[in-house]
Protein backbone atom coordinates (compact mmCIF):
# COMPACT_ATOMS: atom_id res chain seq x y z
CA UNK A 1 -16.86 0.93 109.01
CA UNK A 2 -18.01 3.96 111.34
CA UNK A 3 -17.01 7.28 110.19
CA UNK A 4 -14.06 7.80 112.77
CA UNK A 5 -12.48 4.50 110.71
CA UNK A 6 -13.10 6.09 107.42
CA UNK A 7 -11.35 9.14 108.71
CA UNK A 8 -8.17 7.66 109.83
CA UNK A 9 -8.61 5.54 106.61
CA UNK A 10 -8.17 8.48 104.65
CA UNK A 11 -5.60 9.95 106.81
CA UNK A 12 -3.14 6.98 106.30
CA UNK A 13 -3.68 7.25 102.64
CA UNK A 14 -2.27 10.33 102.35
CA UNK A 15 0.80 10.19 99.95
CA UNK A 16 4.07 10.80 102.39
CA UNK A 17 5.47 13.94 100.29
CA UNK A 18 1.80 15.64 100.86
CA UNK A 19 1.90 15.59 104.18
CA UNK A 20 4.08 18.85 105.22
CA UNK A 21 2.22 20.93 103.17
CA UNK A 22 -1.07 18.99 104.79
CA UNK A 23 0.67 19.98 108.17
CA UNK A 24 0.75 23.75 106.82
CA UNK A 25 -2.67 23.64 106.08
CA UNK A 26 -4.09 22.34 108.98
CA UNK A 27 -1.78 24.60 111.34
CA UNK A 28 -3.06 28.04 109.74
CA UNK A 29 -6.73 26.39 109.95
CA UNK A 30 -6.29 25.73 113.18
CA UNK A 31 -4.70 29.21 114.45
CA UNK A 32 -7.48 31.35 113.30
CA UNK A 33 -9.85 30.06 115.84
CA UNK A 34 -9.22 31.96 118.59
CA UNK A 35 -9.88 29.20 121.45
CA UNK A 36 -6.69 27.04 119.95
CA UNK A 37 -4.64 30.67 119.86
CA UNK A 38 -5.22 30.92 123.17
CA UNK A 39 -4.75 27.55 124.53
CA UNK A 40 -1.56 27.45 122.49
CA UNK A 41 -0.56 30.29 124.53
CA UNK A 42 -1.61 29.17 128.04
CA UNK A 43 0.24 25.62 127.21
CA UNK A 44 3.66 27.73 125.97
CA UNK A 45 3.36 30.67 129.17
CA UNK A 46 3.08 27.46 131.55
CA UNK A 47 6.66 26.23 130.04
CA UNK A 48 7.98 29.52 129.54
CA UNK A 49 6.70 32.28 131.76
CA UNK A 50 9.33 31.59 134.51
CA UNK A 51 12.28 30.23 132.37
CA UNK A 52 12.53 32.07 128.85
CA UNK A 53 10.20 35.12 129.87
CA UNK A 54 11.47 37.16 126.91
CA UNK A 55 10.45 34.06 123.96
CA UNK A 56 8.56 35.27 121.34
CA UNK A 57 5.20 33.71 122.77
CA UNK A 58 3.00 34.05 119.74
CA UNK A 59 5.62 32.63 117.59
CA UNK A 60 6.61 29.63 119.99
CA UNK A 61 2.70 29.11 120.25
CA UNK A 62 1.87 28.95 116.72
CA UNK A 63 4.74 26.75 116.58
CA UNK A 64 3.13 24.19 119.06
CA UNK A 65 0.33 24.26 116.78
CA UNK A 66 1.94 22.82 114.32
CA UNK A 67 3.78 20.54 115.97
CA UNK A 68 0.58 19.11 117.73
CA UNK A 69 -1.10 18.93 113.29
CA UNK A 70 2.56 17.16 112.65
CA UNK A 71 1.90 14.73 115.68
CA UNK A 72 -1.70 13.85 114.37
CA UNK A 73 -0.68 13.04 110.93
CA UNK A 74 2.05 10.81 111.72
CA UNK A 75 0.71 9.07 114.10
CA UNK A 76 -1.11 7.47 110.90
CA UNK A 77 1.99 6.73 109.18
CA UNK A 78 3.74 4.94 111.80
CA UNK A 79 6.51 4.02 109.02
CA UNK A 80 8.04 7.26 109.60
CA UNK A 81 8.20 6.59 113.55
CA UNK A 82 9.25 4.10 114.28
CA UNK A 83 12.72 4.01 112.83
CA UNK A 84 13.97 6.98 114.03
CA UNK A 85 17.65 7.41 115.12
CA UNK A 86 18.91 6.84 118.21
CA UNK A 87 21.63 8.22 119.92
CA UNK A 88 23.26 6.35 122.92
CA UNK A 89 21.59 3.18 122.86
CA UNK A 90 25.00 1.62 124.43
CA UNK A 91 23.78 3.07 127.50
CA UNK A 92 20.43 1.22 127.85
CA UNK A 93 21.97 -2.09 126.65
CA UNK A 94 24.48 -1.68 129.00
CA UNK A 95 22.53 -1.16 131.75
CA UNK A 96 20.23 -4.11 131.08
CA UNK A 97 23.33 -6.20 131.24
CA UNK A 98 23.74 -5.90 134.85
CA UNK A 99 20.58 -7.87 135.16
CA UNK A 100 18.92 -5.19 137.77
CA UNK A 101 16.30 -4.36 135.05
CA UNK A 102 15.69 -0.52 133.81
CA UNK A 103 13.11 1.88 134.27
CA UNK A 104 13.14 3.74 130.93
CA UNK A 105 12.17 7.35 131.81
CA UNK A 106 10.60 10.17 129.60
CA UNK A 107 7.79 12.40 129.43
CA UNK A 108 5.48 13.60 126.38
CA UNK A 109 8.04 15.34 124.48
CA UNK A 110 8.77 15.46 120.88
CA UNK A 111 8.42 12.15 118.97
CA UNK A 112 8.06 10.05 122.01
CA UNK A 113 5.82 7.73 120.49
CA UNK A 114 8.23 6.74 118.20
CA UNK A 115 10.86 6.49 120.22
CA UNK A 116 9.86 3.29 122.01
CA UNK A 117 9.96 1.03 118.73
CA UNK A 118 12.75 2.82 117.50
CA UNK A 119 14.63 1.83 120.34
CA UNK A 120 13.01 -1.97 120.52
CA UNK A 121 14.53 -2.10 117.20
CA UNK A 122 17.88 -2.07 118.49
CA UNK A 123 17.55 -4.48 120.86
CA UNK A 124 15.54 -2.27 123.38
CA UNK A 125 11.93 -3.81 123.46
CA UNK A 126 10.31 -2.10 126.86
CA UNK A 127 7.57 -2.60 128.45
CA UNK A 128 5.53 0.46 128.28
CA UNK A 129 3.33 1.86 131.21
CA UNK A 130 -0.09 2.88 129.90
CA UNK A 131 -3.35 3.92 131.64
CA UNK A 132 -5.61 0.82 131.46
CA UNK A 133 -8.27 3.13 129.25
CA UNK A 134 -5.82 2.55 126.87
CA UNK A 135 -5.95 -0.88 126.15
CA UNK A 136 -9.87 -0.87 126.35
CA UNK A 137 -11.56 -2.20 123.25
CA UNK A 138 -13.74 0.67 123.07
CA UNK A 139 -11.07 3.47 123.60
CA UNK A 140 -10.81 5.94 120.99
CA UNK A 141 -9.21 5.00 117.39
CA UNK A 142 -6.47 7.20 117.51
CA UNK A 143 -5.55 6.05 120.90
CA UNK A 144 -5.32 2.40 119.67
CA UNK A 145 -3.48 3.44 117.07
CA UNK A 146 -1.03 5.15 119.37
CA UNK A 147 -0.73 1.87 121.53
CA UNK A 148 -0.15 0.23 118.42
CA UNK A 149 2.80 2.15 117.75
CA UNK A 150 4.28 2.32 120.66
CA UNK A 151 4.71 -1.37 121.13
CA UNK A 152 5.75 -2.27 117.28
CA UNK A 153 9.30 -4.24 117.04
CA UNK A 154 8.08 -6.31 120.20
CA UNK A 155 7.46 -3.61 122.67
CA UNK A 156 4.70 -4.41 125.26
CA UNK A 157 1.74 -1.92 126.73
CA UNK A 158 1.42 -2.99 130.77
CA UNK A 159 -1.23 -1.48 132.33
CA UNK A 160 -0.80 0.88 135.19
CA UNK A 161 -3.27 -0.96 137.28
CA UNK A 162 -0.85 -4.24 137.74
CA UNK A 163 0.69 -1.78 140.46
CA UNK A 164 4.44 -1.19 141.77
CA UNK A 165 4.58 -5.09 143.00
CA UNK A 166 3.88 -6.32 138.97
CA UNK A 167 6.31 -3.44 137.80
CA UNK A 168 8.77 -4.50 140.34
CA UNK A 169 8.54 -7.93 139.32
CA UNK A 170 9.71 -7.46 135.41
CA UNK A 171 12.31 -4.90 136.62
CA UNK A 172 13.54 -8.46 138.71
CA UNK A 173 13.67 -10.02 135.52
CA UNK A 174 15.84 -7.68 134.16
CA UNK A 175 13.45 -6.15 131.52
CA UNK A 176 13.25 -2.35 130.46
CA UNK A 177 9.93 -0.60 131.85
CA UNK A 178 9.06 2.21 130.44
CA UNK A 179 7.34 5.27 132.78
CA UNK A 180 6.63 8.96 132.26
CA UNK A 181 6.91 11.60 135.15
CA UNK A 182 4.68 14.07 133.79
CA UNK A 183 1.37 12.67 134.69
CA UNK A 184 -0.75 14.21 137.67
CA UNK A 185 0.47 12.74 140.99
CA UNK A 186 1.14 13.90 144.41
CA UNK A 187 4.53 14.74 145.08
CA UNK A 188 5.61 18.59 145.07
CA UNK A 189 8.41 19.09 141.66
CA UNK A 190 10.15 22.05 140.72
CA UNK A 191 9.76 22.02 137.18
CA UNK A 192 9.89 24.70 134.71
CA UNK A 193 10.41 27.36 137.00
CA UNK A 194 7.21 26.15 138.78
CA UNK A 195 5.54 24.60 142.00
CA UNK A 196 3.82 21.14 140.42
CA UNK A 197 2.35 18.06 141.20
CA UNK A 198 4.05 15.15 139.56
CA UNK A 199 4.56 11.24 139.72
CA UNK A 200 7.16 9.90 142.26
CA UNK A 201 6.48 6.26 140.22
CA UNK A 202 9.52 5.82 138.33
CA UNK A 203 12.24 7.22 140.80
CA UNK A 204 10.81 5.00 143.66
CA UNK A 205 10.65 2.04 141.79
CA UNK A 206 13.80 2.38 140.79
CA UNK A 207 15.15 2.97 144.46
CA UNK A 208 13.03 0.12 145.92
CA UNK A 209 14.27 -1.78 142.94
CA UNK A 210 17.65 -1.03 142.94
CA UNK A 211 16.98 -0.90 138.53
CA UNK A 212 19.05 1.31 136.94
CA UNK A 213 17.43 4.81 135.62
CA UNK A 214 18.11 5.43 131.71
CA UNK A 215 16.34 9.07 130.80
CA UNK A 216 15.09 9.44 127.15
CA UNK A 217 14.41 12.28 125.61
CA UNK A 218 13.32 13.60 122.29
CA UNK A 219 15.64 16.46 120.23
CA UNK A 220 16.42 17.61 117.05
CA UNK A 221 19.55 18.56 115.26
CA UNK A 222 20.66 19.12 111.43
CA UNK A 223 19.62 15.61 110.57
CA UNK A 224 16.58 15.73 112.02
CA UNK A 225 14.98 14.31 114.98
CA UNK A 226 17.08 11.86 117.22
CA UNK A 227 16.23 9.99 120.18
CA UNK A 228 18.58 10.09 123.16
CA UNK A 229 19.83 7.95 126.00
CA UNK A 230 21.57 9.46 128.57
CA UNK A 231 23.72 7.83 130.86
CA UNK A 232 22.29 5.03 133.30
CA UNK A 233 21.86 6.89 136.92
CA UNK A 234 22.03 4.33 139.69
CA UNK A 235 19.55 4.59 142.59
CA UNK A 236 22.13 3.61 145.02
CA UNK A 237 25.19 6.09 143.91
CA UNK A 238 22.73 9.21 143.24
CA UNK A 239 21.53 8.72 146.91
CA UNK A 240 17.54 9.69 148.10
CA UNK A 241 15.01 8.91 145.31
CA UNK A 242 14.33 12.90 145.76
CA UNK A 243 17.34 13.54 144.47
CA UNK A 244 17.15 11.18 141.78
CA UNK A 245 13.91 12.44 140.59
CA UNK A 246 15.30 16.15 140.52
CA UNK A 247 18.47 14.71 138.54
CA UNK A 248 15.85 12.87 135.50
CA UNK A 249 13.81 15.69 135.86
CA UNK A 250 16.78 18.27 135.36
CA UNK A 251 18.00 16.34 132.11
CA UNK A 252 14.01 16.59 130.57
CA UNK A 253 14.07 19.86 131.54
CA UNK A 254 16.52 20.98 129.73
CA UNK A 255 15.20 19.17 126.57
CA UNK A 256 11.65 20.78 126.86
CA UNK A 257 12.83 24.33 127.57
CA UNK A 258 14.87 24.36 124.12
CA UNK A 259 11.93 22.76 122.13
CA UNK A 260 8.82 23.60 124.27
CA UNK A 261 7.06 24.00 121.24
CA UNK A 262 7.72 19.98 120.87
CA UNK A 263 5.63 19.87 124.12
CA UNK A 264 2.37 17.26 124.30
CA UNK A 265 -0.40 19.16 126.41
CA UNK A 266 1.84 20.82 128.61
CA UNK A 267 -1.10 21.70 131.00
CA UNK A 268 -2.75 18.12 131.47
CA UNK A 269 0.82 16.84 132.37
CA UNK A 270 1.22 18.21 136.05
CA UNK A 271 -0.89 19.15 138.67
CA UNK A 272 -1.25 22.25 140.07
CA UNK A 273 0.01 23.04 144.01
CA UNK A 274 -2.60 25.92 144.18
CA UNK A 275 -4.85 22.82 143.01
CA UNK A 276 -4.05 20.45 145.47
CA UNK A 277 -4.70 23.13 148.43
CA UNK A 278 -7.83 24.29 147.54
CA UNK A 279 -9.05 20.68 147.62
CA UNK A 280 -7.86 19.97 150.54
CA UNK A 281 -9.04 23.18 152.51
C-alpha cells in the first residue's frame, strides 16, 4: 500500500460526526496561506465581478474554501452521496419514456458527484461522460474514487473519446447520457456576466439527436442539499441549438450565482475569449 492509499485509508475512517469539525479545521488551515486566499478570490471575482459586484468577496471566498475541504472529505464517504434527495425526478423518467433518449445536463456545481447515483437510484442510471484520463489505471486515487462514485447504483463512466457517433448511438437506445457544459471548448457563451469559451457537446447532440434535454442542478434549502430536475426542453420546440444552449445555460446560471461558493474550479471550467485570440493572432 503506497502512501496516497494509506491516506485515503485514513480519510474514510474518519468517524461521520467528526467530519464538520474536520471540515473547520482544514478550511482555517487552508485560508492562512495566502496563495489559496487568493485563488479563492480570483475563482469567486470570475463568478461574481459582473453579476453580484457588491458580494462580500472575502466572505464568499473563504466560503469556497470550505466547500472545496467539504468536497474532499466526502468524496471518501460516498455513503453520504449518494442518496441524496431529489427533486423532480418525474421529469427525467418521463422524458426517457418517449424513447428519444436524454442528455442529462449539469456542470461542476454543488454535490454533483452525488447526484448521478442518487438519481440512478430512482430509476435514473446515466451514462456519464468522462475524460478518458479518468478511467486510466494509473490516474490519480482520488479521481478513481470519484469515478467510482459517480457510477454506483448502476451508473456507467463512457469515455469522451467514443465521440458524438457512440453518444448518439445510446441516446438511440433511449438511455440517459450524462454531459457537462463547463469544460473548455470553442464556442463563444455568455455566462456569468462574461465572454467564455464553452462546450457546444450536449446542446448539439441533443439537436442532431432529437433527445430530450433534462438540466440538473445542485441547491440547497432548509433540509439540506437537493438535487433538481427541471423540466425536459425539447430540441425541436426550443428551436436553434444556440438557443437551447443559452436556455440550459440560463437555468445553471441561476443556480451558481446564488451558491457560487458551491462552485468546482470556477476558472478551469471555461475558456477564456481574450485566450482564444491571442492564440490565434
Amino acid at each position: 500500500m503506497n502512501v496516497e492509499e494509506r491516506a485515503a485509508r485514513v480519510r474514510a475512517a474518519v468517524p461521520t460526526p467528526l467530519l464538520p469539525a474536520l471540515v473547520s479545521l482544514r478550511t482555517r488551515l487552508a485560508w492562512r496561506r495566502p496563495a489559496v486566499r487568493e485563488d479563492a478570490r480570483a475563482q469567486m471575482r470570475f463568478l461574481l465581478e459582473h453579476t453580484r459586484p457588491d458580494a462580500d468577496l472575502d466572505a464568499v471566498a473563504r466560503a469556497y474554501v470550505r466547500y472545496q475541504a467539504r468536497r474532499g472529505e466526502l468524496r471518501w464517504h460516498p455513503e453520504l452521496l449518494t442518496s441524496l434527495r431529489v427533486d423532480g425526478i418525474d421529469h427525467l423518467l418521463d422524458a426517457r419514456a418517449r424513447g428519444r433518449g436524454v442528455v442529462l445536463n449539469f456542470v461542476h456545481h454543488g454535490y454533483y458527484d452525488g447526484a448521478f447515483p442518487s438519481v440512478a437510484r430512482l430509476g435514473g442510471r446515466a451514462h456519464m461522460v468522462v475524460h478518458p484520463y479518468m478511467l486510466e489505471p494509473d490516474a490519480p486515487l482520488w479521481l478513481r474514487q470519484h469515478v467510482r462514485i459517480g457510477t454506483a447504483n448502476g451508473g456507467t463512466a463512457v469515455s469522451s473519446a467514443v465521440g458524438s457517433e457512440g453518444l448518439a448511438d445510446l441516446l438511440g437506445r433511449g438511455e440517459i447520457v450524462a454531459i457537462a457544459s463547463d469544460v473548455p471548448g470553442r464556442t463563444p457563451l455568455r455566462f456569468a456576466g462574461r465572454d467564455v469559451l464553452g462546450s457546444f457537446g450536449a446542446a448539439r447532440l441533443a439537436a442532431d439527436t432529437g433527445a430530450s434535454v433534462v438540466v440538473l442542478t445542485s441547491e440547497e434549502d432548509a433540509d439540506g442539499p437537493v438535487i433538481r430536475l427541471h423540466e425536459p426542453l425539447d430540441p425541436v420546440v426550443v428551436g436553434s441549438p444556440q438557443e437551447l444552449l443559452q436556455r440550459m445555460l440560463a437555468l445553471h446560471e441561476d443556480v451558481l450565482l446564488r451558491w457560487p461558493e458551491a462552485t468546482d474550479l470556477p476558472l478551469s471550467r471555461w475558456g477564456a475569449v481574450e485566450d482564444s485570440e491571442v492564440s490565434r493572432a
